[in-house]
PDB file of N, CA and C in Angstrom:
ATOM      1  N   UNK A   1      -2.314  25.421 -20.234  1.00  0.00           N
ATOM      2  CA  UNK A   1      -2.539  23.991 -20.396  1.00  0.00           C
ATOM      3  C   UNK A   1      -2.263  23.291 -19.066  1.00  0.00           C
ATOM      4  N   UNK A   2      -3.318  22.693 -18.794  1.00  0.00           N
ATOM      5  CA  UNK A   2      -2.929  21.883 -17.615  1.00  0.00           C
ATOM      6  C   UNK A   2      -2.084  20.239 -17.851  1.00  0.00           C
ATOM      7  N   UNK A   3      -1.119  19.829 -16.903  1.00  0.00           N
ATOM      8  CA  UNK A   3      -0.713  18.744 -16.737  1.00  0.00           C
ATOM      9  C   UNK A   3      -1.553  17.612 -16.513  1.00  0.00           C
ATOM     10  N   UNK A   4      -1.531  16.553 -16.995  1.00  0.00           N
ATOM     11  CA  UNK A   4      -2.697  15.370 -16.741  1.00  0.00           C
ATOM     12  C   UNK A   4      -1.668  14.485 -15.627  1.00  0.00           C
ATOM     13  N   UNK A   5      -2.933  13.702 -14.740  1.00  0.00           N
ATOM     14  CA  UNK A   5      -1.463  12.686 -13.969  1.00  0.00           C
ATOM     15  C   UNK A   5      -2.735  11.625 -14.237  1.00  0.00           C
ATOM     16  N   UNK A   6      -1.476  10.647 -14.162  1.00  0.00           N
ATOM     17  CA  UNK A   6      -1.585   9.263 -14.619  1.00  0.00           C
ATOM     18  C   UNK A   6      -2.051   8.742 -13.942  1.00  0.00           C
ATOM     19  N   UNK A   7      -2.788   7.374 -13.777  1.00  0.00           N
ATOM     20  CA  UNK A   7      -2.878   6.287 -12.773  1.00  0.00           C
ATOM     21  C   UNK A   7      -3.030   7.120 -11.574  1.00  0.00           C
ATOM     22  N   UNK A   8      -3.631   7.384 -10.778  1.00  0.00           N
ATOM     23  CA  UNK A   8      -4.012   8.293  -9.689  1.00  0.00           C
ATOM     24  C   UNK A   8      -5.096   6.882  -9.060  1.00  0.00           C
ATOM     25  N   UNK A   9      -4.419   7.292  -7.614  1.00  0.00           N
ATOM     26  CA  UNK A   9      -5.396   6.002  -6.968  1.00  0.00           C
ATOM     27  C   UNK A   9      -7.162   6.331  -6.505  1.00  0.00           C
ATOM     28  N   UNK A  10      -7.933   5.360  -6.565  1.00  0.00           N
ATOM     29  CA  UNK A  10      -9.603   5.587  -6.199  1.00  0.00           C
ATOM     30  C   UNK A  10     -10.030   6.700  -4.767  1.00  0.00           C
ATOM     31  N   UNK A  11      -8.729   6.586  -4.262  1.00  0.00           N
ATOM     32  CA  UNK A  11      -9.114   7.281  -3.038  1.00  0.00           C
ATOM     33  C   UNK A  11      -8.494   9.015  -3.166  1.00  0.00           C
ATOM     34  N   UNK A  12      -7.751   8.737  -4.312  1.00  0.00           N
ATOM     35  CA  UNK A  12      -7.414  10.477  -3.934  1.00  0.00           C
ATOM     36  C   UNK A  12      -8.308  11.383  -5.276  1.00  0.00           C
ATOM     37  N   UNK A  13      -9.388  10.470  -6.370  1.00  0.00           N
ATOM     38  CA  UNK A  13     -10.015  10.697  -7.205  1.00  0.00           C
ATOM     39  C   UNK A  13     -11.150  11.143  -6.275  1.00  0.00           C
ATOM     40  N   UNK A  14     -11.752  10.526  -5.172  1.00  0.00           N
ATOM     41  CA  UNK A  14     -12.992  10.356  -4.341  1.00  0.00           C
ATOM     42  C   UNK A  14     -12.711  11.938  -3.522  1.00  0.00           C
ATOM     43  N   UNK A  15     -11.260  12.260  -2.975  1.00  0.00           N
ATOM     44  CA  UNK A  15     -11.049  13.040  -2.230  1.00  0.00           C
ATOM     45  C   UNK A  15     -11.425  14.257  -3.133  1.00  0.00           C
ATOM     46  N   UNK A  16     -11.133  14.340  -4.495  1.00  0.00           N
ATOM     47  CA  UNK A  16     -11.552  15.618  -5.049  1.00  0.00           C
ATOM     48  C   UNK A  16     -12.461  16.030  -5.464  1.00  0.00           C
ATOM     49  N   UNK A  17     -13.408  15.019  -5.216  1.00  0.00           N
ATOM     50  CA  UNK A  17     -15.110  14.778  -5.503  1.00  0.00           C
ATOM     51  C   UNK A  17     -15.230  15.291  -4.162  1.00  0.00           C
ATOM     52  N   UNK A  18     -15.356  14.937  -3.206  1.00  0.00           N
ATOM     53  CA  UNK A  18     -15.640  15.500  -1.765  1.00  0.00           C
ATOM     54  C   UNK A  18     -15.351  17.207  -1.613  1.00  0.00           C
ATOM     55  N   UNK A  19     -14.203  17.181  -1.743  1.00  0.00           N
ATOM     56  CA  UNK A  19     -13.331  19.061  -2.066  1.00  0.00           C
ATOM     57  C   UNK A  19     -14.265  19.879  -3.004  1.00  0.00           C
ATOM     58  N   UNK A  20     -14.305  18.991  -4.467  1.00  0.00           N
ATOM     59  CA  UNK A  20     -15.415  19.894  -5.132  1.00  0.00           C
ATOM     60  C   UNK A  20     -16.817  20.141  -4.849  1.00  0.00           C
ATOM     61  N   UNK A  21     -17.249  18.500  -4.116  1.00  0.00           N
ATOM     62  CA  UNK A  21     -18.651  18.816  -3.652  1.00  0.00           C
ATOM     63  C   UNK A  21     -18.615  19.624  -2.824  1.00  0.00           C
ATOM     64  N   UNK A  22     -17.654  20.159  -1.823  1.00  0.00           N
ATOM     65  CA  UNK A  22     -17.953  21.189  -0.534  1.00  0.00           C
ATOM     66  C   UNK A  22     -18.034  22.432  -0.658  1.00  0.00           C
ATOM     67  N   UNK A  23     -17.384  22.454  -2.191  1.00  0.00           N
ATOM     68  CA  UNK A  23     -17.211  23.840  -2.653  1.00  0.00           C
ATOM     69  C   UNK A  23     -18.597  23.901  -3.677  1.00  0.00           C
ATOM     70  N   UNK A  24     -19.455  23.239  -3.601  1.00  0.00           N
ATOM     71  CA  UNK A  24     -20.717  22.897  -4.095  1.00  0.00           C
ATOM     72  C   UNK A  24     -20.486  23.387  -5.772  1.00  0.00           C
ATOM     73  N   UNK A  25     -19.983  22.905  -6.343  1.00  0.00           N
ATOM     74  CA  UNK A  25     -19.385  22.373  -7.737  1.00  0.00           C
ATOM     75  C   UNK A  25     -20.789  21.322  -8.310  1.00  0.00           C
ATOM     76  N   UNK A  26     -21.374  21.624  -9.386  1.00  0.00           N
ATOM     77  CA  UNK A  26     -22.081  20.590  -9.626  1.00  0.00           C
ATOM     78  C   UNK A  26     -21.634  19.408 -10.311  1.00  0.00           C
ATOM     79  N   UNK A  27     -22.139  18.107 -10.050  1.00  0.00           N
ATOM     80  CA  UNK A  27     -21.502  16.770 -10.319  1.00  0.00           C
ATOM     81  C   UNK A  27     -20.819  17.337 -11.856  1.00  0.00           C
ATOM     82  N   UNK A  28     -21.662  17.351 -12.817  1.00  0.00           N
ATOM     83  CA  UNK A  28     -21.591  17.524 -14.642  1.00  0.00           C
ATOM     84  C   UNK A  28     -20.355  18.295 -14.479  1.00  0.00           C
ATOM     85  N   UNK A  29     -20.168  19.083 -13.153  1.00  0.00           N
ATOM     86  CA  UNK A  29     -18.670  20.200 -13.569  1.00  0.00           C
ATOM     87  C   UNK A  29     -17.813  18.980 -13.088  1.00  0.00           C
ATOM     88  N   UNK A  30     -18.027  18.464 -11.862  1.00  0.00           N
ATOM     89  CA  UNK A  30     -16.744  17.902 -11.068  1.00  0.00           C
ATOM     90  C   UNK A  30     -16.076  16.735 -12.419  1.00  0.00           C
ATOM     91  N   UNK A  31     -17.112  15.932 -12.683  1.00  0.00           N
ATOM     92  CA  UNK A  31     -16.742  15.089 -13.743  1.00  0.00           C
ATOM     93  C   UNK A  31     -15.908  16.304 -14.647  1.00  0.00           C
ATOM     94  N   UNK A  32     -16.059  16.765 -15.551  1.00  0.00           N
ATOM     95  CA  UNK A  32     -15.425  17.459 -16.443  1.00  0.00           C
ATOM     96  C   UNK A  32     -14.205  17.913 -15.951  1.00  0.00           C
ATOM     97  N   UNK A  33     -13.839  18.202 -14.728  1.00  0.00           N
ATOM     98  CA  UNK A  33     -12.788  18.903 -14.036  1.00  0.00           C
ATOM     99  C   UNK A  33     -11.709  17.257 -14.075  1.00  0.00           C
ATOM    100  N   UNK A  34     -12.233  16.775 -13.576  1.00  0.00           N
ATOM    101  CA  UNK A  34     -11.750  15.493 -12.951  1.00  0.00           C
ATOM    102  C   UNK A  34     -11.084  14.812 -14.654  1.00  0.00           C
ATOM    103  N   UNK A  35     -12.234  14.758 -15.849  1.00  0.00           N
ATOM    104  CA  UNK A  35     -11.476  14.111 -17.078  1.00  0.00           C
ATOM    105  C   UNK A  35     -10.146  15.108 -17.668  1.00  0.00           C
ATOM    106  N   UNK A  36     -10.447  16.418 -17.226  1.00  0.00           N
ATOM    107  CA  UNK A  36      -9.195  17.293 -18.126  1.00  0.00           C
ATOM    108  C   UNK A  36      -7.995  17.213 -17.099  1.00  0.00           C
ATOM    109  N   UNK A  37      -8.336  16.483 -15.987  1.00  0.00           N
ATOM    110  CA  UNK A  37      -6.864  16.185 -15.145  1.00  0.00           C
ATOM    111  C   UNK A  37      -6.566  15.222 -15.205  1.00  0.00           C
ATOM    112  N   UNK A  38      -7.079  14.121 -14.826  1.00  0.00           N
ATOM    113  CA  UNK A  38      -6.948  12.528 -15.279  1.00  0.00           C
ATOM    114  C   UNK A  38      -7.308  11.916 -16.322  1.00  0.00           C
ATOM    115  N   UNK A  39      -7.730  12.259 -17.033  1.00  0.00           N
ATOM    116  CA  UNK A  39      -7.884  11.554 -18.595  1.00  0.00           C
ATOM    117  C   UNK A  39      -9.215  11.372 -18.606  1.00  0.00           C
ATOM    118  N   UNK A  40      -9.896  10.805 -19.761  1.00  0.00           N
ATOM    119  CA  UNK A  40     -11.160  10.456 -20.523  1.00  0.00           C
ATOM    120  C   UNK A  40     -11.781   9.195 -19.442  1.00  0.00           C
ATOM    121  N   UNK A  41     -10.473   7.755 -19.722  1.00  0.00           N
ATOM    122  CA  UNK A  41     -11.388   6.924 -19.086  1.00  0.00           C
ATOM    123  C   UNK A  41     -10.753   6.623 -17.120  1.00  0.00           C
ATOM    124  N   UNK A  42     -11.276   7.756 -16.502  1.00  0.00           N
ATOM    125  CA  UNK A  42     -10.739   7.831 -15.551  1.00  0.00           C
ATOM    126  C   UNK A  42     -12.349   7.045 -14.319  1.00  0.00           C
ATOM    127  N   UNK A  43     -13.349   7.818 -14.781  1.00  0.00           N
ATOM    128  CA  UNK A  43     -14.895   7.513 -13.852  1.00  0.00           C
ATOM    129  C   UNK A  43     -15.657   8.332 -15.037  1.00  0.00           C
ATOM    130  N   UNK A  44     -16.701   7.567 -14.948  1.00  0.00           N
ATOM    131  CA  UNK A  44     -17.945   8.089 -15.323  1.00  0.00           C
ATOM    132  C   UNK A  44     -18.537   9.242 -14.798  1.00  0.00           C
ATOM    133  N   UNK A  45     -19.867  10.097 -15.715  1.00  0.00           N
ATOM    134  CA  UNK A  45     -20.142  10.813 -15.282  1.00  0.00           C
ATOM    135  C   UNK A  45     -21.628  10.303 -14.086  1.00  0.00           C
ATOM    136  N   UNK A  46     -21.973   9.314 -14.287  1.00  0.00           N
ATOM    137  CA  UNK A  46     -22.869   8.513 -13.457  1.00  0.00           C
ATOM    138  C   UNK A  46     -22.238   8.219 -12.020  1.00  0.00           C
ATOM    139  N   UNK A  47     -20.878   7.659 -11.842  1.00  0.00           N
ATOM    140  CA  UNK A  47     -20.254   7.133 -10.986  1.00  0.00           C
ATOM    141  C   UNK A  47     -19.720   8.441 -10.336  1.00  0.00           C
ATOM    142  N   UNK A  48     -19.535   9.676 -10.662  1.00  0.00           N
ATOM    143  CA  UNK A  48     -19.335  11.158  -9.901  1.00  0.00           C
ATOM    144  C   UNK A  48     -20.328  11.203  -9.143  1.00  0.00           C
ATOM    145  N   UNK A  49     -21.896  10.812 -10.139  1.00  0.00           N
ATOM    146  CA  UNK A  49     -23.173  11.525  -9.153  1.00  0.00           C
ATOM    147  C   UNK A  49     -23.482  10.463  -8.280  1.00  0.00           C
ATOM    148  N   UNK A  50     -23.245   9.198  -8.220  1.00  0.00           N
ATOM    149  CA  UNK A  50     -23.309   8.552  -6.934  1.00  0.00           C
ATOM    150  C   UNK A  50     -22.316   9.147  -6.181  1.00  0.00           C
ATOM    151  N   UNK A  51     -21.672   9.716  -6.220  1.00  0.00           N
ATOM    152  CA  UNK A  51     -20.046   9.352  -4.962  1.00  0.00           C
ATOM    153  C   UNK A  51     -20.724  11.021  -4.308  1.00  0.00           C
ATOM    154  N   UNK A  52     -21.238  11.646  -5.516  1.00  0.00           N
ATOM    155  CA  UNK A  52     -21.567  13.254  -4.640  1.00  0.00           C
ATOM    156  C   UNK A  52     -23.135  12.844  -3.731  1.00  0.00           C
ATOM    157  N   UNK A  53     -23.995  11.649  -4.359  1.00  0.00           N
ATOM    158  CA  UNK A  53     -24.678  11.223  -3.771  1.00  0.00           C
ATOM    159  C   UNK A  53     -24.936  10.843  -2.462  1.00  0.00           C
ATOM    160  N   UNK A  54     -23.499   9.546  -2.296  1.00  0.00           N
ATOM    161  CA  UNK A  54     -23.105   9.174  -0.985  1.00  0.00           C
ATOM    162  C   UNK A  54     -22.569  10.052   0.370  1.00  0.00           C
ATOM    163  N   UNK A  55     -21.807  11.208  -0.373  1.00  0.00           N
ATOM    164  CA  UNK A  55     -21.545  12.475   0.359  1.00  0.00           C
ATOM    165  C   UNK A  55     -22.589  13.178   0.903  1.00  0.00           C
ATOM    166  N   UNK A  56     -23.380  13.402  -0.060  1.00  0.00           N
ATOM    167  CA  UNK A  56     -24.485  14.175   0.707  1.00  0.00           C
ATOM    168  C   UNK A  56     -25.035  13.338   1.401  1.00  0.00           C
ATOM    169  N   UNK A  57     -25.212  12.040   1.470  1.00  0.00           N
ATOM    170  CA  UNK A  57     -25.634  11.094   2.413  1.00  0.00           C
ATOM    171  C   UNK A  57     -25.310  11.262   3.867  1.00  0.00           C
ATOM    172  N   UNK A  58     -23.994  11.485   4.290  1.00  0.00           N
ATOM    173  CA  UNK A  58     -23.269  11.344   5.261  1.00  0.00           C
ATOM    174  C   UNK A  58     -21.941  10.371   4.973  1.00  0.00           C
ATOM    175  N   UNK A  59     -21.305  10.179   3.634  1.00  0.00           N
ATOM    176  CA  UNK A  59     -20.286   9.688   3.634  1.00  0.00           C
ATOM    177  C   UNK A  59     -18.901  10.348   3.964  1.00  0.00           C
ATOM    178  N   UNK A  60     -18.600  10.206   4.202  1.00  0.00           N
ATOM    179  CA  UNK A  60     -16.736  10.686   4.442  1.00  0.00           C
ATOM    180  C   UNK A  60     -15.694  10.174   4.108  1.00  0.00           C
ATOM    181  N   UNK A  61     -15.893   8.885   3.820  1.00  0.00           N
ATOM    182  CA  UNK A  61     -14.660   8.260   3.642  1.00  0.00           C
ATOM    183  C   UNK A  61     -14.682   7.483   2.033  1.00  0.00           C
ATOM    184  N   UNK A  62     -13.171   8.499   1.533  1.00  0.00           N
ATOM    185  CA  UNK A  62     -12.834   8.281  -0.226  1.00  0.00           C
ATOM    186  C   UNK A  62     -12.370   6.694  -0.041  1.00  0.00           C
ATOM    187  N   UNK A  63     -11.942   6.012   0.781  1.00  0.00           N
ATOM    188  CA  UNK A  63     -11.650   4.579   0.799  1.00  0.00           C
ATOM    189  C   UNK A  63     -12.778   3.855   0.523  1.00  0.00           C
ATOM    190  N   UNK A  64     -12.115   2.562  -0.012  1.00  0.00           N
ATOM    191  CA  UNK A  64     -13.952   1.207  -0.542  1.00  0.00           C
ATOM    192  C   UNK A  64     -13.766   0.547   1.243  1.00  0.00           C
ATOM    193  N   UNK A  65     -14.469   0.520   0.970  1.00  0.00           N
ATOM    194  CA  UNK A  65     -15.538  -0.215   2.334  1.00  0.00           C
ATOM    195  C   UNK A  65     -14.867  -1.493   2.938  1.00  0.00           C
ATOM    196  N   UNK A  66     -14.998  -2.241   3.661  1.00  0.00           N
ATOM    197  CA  UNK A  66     -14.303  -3.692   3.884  1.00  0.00           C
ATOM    198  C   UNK A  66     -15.455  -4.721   3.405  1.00  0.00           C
ATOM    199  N   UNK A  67     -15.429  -5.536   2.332  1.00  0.00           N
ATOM    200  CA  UNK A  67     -15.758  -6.421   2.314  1.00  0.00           C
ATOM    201  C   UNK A  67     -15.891  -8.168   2.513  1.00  0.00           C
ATOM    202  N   UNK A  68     -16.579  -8.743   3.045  1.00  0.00           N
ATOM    203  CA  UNK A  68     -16.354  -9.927   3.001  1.00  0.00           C
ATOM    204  C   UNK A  68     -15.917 -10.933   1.989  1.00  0.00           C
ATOM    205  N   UNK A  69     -15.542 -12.071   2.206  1.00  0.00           N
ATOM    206  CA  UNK A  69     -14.817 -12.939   1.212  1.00  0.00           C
ATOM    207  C   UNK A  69     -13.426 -13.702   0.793  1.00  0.00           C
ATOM    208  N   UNK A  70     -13.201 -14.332  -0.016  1.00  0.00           N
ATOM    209  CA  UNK A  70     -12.044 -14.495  -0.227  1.00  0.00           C
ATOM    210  C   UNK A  70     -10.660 -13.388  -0.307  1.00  0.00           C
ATOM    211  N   UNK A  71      -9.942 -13.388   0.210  1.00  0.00           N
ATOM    212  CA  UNK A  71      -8.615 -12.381  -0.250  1.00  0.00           C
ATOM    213  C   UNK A  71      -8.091 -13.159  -1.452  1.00  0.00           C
ATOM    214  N   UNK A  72      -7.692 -11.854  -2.064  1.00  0.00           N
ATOM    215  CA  UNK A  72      -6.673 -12.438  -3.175  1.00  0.00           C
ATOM    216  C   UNK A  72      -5.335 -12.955  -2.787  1.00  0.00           C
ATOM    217  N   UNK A  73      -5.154 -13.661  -3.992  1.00  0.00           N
ATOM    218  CA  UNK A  73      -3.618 -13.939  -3.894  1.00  0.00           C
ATOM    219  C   UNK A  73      -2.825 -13.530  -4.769  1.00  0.00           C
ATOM    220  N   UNK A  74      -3.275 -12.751  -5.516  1.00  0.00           N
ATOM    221  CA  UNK A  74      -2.193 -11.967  -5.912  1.00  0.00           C
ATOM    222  C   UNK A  74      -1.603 -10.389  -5.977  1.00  0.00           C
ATOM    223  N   UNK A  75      -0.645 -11.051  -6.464  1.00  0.00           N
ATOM    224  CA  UNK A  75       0.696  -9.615  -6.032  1.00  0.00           C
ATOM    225  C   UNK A  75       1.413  -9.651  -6.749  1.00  0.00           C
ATOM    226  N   UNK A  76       2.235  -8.438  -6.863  1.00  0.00           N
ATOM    227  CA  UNK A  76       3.111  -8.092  -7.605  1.00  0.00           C
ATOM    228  C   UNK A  76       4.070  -9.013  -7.711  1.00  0.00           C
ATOM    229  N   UNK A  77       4.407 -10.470  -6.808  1.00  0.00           N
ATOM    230  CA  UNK A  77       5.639 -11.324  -6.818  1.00  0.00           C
ATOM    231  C   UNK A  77       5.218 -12.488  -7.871  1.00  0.00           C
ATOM    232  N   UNK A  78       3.532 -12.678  -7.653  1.00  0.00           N
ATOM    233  CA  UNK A  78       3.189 -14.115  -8.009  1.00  0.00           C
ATOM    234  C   UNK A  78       2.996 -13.124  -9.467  1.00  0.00           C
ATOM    235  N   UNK A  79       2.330 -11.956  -9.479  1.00  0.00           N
ATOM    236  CA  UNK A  79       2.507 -11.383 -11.336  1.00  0.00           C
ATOM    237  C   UNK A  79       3.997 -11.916 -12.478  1.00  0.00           C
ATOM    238  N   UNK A  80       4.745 -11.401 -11.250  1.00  0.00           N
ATOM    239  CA  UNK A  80       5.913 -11.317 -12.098  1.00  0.00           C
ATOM    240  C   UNK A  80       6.537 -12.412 -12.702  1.00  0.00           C
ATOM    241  N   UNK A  81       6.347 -13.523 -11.714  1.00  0.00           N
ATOM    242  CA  UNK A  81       6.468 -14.942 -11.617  1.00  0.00           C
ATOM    243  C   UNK A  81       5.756 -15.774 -12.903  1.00  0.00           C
ATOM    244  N   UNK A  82       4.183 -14.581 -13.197  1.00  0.00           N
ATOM    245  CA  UNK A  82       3.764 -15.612 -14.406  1.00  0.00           C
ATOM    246  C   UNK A  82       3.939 -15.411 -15.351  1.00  0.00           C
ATOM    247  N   UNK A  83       4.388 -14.132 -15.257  1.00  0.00           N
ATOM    248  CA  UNK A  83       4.993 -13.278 -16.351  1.00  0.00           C
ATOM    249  C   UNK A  83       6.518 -14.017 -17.088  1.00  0.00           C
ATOM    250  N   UNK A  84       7.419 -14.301 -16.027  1.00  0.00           N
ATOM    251  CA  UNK A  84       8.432 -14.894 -16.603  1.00  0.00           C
ATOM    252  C   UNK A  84       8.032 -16.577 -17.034  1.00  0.00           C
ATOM    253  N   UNK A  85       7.043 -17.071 -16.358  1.00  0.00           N
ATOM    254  CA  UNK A  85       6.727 -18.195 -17.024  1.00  0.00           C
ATOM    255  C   UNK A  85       6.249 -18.475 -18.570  1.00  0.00           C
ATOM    256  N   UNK A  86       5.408 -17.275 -18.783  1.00  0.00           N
ATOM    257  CA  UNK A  86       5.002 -16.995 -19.830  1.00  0.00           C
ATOM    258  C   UNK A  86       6.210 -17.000 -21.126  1.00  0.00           C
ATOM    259  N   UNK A  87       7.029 -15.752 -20.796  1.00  0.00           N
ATOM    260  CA  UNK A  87       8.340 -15.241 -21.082  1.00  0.00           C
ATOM    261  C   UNK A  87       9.112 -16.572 -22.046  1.00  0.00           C
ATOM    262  N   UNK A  88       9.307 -17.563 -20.890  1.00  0.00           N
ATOM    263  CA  UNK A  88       9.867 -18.447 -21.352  1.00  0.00           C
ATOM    264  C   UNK A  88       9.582 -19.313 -22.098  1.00  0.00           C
ATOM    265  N   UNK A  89       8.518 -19.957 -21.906  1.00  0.00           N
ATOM    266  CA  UNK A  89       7.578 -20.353 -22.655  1.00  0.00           C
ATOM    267  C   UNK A  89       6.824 -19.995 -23.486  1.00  0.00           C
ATOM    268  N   UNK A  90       6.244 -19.583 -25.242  1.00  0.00           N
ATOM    269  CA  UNK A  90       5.104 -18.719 -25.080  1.00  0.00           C
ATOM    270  C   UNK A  90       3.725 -19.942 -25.533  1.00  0.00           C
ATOM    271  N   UNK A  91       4.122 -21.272 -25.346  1.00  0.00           N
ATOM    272  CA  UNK A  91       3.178 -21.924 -25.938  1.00  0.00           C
ATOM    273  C   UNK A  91       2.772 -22.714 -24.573  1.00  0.00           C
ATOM    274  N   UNK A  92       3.189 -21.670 -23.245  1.00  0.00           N
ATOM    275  CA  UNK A  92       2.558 -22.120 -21.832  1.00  0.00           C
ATOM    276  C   UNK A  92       0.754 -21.846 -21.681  1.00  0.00           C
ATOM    277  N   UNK A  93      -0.061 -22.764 -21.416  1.00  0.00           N
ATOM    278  CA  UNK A  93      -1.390 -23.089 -21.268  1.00  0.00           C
ATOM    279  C   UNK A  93      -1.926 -22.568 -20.306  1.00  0.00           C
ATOM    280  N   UNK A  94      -2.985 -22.474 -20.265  1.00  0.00           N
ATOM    281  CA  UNK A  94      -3.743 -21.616 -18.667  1.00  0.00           C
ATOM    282  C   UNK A  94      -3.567 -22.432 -18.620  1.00  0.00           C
ATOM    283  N   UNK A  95      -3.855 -23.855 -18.559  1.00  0.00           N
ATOM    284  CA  UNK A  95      -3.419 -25.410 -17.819  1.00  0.00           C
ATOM    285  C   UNK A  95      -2.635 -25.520 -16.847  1.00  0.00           C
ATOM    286  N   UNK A  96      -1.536 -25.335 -18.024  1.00  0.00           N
ATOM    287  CA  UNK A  96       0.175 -25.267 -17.524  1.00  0.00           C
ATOM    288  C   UNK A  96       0.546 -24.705 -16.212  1.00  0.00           C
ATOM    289  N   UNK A  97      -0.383 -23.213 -16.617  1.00  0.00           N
ATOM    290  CA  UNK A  97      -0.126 -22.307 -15.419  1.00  0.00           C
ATOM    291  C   UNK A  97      -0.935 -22.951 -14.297  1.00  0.00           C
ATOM    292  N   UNK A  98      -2.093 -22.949 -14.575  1.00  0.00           N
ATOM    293  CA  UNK A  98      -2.869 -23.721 -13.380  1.00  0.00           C
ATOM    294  C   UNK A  98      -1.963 -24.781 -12.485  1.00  0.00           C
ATOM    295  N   UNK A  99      -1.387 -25.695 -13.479  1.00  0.00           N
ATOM    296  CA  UNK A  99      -0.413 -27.080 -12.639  1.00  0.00           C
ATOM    297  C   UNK A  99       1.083 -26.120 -11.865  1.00  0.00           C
ATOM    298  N   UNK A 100       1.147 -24.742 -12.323  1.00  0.00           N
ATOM    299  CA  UNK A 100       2.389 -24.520 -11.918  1.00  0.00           C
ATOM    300  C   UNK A 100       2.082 -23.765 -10.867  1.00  0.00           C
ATOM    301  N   UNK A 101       0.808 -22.963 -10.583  1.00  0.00           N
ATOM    302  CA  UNK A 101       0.481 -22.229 -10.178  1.00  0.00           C
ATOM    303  C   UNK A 101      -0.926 -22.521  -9.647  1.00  0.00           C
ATOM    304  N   UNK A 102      -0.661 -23.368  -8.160  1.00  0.00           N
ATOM    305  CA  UNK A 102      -2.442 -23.921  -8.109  1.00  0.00           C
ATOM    306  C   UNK A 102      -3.023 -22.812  -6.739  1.00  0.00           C
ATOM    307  N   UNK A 103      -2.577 -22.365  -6.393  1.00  0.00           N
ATOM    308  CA  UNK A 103      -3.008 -21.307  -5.526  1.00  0.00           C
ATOM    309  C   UNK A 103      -4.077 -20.544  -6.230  1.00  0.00           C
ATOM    310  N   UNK A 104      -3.759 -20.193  -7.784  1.00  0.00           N
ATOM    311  CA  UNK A 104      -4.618 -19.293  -8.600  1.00  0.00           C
ATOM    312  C   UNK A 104      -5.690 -20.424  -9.130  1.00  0.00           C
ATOM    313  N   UNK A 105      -7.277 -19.987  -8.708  1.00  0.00           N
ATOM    314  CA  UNK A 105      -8.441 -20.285  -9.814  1.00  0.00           C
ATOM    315  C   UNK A 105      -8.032 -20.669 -11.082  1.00  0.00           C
ATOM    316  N   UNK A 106      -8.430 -21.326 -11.390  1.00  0.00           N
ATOM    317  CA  UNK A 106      -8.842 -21.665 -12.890  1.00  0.00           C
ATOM    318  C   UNK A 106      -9.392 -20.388 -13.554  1.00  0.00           C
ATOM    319  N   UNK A 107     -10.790 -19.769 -12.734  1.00  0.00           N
ATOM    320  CA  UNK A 107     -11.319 -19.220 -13.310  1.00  0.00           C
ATOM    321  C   UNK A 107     -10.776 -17.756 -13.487  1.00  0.00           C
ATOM    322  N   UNK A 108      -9.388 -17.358 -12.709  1.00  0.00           N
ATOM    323  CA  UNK A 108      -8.785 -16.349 -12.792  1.00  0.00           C
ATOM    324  C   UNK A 108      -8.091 -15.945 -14.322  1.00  0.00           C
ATOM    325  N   UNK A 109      -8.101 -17.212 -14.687  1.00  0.00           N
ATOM    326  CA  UNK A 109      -7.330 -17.346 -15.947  1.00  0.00           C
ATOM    327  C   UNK A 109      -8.777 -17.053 -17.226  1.00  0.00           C
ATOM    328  N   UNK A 110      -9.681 -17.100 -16.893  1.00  0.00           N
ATOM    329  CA  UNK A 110     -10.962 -17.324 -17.925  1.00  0.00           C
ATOM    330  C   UNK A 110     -11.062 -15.898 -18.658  1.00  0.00           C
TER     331      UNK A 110
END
């Protein structure tokens, strides 16, 4: 029986897609390999055959790309923060939060 691991980050999921593609593993296996180690809803079997796609492309790199745009603002400090607001309150409003918390969208809350 193999061990499953949890929460595993996008880039070290991508790295074993790359490892299996080199070892020319077909996508339908890598997916299957990949759910009996990380779980069911870990990636699709569609989202394997792009990433073995992009590889055979000339990709290399399991990291997402840099995109343009807004940065977020949140983090683990401002989470925790709404979390205890919540906490204390439980009849606090996305409103509420909005007036307490205007850094965050409106629409973050939607």
């Amino acid at each position: 029986m193999f061990k499953t691991i949890a929460d595993p980050a996008e880039c070290e999921v991508r790295s074993v897609i790359r490892f299996l593609n080199a070892k020319k593993v077909k996508p339908a296996e890598i997916h299957r390999q990949l759910v009996k180690i990380y779980g069911e809803n870990l990636m699709t079997d569609r989202m394997v055959r792009k990433w073995v796609r992009q590889l055979k492309d000339g990709r290399t790199n399991g990291h997402d790309e840099a995109r343009s745009g807004r940065p977020s603002v949140v983090n683990d400090s401002l989470v925790a923060k709404v979390n205890e607001k919540i906490r204390d309150n439980r009849r606090f409003t996305i409103r509420m939060l909005f007036d307490e918390f205007p850094q965050i969208s409106k629409i973050c809350f939607a």
